[in-house]
N, C-alpha and C. Protein backbone atom coordinates (compact mmCIF):
# COMPACT_ATOMS: atom_id res chain seq x y z
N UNK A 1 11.76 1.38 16.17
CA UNK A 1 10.60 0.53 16.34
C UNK A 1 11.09 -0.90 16.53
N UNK A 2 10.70 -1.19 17.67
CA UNK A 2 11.35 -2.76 17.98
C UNK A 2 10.27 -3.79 17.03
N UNK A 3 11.06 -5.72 16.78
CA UNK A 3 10.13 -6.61 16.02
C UNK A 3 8.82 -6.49 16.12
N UNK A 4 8.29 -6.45 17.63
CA UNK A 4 7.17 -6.79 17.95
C UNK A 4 5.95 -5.76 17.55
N UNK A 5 6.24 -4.63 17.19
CA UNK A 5 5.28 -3.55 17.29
C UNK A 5 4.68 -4.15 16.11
N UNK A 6 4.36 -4.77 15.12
CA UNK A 6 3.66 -4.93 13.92
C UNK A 6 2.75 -6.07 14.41
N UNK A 7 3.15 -6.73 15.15
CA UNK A 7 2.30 -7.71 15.49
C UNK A 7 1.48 -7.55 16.43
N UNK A 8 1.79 -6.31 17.38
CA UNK A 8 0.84 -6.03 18.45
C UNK A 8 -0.39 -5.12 17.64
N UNK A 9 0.20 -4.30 16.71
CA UNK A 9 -0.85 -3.74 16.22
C UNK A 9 -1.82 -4.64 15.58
N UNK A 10 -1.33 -6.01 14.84
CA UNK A 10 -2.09 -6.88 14.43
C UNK A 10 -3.17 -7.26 15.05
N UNK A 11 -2.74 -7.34 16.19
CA UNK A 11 -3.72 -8.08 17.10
C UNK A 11 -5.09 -7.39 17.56
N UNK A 12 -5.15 -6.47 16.91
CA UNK A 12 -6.02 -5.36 16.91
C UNK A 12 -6.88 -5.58 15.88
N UNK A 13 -6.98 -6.42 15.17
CA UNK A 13 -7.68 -6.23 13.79
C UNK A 13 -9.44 -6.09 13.65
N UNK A 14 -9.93 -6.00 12.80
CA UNK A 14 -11.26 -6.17 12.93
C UNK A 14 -11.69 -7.47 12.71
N UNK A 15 -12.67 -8.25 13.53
CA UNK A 15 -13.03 -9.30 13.01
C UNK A 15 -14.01 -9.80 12.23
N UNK A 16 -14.67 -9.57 11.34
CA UNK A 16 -15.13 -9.42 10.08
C UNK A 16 -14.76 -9.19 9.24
N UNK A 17 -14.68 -9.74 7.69
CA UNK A 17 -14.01 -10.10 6.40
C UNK A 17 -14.30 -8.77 5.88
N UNK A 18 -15.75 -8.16 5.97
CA UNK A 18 -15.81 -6.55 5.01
C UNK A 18 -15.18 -5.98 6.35
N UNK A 19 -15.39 -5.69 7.63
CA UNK A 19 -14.10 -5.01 8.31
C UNK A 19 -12.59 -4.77 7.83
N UNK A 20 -11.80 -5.89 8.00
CA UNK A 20 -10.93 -6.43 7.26
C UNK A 20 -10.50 -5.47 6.32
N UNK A 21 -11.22 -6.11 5.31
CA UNK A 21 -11.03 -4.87 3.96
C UNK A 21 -11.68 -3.67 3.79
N UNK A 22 -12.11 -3.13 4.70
CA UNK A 22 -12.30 -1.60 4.87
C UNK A 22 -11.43 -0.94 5.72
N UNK A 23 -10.86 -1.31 6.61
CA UNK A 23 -9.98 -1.16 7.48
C UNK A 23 -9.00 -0.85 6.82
N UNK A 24 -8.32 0.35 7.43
CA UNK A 24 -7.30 1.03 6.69
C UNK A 24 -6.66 1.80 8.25
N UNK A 25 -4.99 1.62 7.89
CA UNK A 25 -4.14 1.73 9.03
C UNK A 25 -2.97 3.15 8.30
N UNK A 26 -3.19 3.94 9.39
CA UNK A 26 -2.20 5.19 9.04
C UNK A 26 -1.12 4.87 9.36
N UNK A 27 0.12 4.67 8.53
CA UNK A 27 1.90 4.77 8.46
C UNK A 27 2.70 6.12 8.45
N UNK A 28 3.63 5.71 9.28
CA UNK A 28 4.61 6.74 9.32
C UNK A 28 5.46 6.50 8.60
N UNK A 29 6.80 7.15 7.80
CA UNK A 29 7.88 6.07 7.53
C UNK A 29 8.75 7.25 6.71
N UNK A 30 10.15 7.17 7.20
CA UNK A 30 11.22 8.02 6.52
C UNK A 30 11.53 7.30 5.38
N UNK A 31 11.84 8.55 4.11
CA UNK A 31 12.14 7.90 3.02
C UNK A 31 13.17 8.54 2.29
N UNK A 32 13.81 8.26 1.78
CA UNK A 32 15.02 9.04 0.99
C UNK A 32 14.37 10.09 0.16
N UNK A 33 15.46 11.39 0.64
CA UNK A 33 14.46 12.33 -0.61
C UNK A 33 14.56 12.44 -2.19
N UNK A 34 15.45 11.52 -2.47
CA UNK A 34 15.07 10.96 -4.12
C UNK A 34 14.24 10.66 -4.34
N UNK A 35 13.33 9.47 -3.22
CA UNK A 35 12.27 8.55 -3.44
C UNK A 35 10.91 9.64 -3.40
N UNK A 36 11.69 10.43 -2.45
CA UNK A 36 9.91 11.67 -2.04
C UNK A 36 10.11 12.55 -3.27
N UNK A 37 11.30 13.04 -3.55
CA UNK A 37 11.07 13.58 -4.85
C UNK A 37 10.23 12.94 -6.10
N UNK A 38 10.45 12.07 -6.69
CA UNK A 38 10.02 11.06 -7.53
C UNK A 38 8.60 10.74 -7.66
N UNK A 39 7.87 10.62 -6.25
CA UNK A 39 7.02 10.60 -5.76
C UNK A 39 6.44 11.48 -5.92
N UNK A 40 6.89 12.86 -5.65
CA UNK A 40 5.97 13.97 -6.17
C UNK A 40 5.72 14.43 -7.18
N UNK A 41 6.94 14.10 -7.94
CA UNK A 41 6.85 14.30 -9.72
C UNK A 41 5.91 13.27 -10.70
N UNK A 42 6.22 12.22 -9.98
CA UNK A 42 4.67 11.54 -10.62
C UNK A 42 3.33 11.68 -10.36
N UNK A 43 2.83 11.69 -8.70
CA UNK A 43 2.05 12.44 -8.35
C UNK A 43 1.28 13.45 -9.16
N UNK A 44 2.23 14.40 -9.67
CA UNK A 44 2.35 16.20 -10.29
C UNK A 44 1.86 15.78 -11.84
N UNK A 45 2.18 14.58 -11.99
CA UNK A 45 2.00 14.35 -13.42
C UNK A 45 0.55 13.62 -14.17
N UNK A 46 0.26 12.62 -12.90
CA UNK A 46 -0.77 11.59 -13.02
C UNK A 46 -1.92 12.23 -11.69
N UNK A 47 -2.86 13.07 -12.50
CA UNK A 47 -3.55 13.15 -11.46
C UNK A 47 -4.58 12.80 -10.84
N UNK A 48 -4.89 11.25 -11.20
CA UNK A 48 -5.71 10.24 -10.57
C UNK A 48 -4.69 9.43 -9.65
N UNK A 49 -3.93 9.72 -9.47
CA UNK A 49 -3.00 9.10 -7.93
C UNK A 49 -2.92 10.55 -7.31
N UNK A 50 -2.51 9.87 -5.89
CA UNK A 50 -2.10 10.41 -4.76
C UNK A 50 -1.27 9.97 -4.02
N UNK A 51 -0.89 10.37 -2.74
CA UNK A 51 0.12 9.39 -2.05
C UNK A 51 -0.03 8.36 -1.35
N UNK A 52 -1.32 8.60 -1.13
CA UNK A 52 -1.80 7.08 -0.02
C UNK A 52 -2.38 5.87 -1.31
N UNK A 53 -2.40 6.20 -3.05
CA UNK A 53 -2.59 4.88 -4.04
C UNK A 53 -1.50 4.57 -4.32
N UNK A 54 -0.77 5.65 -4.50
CA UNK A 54 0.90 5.33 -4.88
C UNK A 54 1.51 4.28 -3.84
N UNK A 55 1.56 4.28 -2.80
CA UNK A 55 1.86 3.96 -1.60
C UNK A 55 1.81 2.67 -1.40
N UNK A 56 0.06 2.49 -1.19
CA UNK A 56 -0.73 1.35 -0.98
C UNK A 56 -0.80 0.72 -2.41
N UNK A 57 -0.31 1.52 -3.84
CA UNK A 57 0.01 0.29 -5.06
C UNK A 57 1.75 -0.14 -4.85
N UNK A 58 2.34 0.60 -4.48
CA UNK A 58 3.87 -0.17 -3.98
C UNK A 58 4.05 -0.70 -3.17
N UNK A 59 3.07 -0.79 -1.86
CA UNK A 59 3.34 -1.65 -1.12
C UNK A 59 2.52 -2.90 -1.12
N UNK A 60 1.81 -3.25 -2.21
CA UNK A 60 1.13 -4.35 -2.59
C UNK A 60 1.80 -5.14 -3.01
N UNK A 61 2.27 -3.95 -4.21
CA UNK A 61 3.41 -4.76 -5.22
C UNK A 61 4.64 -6.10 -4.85
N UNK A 62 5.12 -5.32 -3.60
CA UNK A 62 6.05 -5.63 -3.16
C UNK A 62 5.90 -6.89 -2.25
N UNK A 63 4.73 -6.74 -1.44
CA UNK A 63 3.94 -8.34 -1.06
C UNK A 63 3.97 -9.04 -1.68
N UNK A 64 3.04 -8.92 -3.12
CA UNK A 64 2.82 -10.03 -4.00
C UNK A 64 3.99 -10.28 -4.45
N UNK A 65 4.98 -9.79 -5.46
CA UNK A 65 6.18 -10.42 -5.70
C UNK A 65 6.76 -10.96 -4.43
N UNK A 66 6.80 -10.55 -3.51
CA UNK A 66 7.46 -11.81 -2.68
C UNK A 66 7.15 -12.52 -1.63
N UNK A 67 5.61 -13.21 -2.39
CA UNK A 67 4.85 -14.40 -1.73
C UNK A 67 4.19 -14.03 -1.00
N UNK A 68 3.49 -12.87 -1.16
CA UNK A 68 2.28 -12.71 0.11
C UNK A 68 0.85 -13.14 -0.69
N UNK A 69 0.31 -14.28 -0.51
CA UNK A 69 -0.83 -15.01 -1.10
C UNK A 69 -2.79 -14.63 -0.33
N UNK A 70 -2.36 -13.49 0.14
CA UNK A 70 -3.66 -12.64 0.45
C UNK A 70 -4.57 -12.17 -0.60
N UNK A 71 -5.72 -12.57 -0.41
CA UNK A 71 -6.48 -12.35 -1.63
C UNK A 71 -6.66 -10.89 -2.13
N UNK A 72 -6.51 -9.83 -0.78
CA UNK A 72 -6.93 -8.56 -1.08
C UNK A 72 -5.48 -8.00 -1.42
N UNK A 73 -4.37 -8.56 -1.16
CA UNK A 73 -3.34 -7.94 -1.61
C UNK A 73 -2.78 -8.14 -3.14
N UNK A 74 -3.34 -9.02 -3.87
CA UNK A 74 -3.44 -9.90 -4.97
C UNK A 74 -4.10 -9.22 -5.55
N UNK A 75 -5.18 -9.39 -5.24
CA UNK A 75 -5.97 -8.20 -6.00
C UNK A 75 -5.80 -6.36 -6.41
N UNK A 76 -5.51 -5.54 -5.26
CA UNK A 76 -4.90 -4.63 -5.25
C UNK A 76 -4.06 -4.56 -6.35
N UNK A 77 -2.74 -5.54 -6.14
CA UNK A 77 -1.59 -5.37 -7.51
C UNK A 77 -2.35 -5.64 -8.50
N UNK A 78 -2.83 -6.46 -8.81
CA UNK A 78 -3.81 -6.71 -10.25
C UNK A 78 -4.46 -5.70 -10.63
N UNK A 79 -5.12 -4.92 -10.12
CA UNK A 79 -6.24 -3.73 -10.32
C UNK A 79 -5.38 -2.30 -10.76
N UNK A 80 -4.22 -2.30 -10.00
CA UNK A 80 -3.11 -1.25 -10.40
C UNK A 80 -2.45 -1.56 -11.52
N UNK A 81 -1.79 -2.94 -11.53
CA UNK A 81 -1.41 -3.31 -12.74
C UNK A 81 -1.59 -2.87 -13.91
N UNK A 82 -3.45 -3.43 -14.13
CA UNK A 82 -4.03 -2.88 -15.04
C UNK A 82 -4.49 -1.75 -15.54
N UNK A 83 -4.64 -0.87 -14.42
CA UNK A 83 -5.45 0.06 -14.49
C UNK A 83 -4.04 1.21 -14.50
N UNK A 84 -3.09 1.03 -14.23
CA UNK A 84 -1.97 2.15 -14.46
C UNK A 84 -1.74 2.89 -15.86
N UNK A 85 -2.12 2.35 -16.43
CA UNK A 85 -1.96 3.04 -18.17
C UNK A 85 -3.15 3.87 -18.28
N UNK A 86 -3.85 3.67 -17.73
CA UNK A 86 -5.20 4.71 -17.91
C UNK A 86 -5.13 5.93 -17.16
N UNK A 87 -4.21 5.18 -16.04
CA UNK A 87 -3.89 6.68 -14.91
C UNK A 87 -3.74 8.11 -15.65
């Protein structure tokens, strides 16, 4: 996948704020099979996740720790944050 493909898809977005945040984009993505293992064993364990919360709570995570200042991505980690012990 060359630089540009993330930004062309960007350019696609919805333009409306509840668009926006209803809008939800399907990923592909190879992963080590430690990580898919791991993944399924928690999964197997917690069964108010799945793979697309697991997913979309690690890839929040990983925004916000390193400076992504989006309100809905901010939020997301916060809501998992909290709400993971109850899982």
């Amino acid at each position: 996948m060359d630089c540009n493909h993330l930004e062309r898809c960007m350019e696609s977005q919805p333009a409306t704020a509840s668009e926006r945040e209803s809008a939800c984009v399907s990923l592909e993505a190879e992963i080590p099979e430690v990580l898919y293992q791991g993944m399924k064993a928690f999964i197997g364990s917690n069964p108010a996740w799945d793979q697309y919360r697991l997913m979309s709570s690690a890839l929040a995570q990983f925004l916000f720790q390193n400076g992504c200042s989006e309100r809905a991505v901010t939020e997301r980690y916060l809501d998992d944050l909290f709400s993971r012990s109850q899982a």
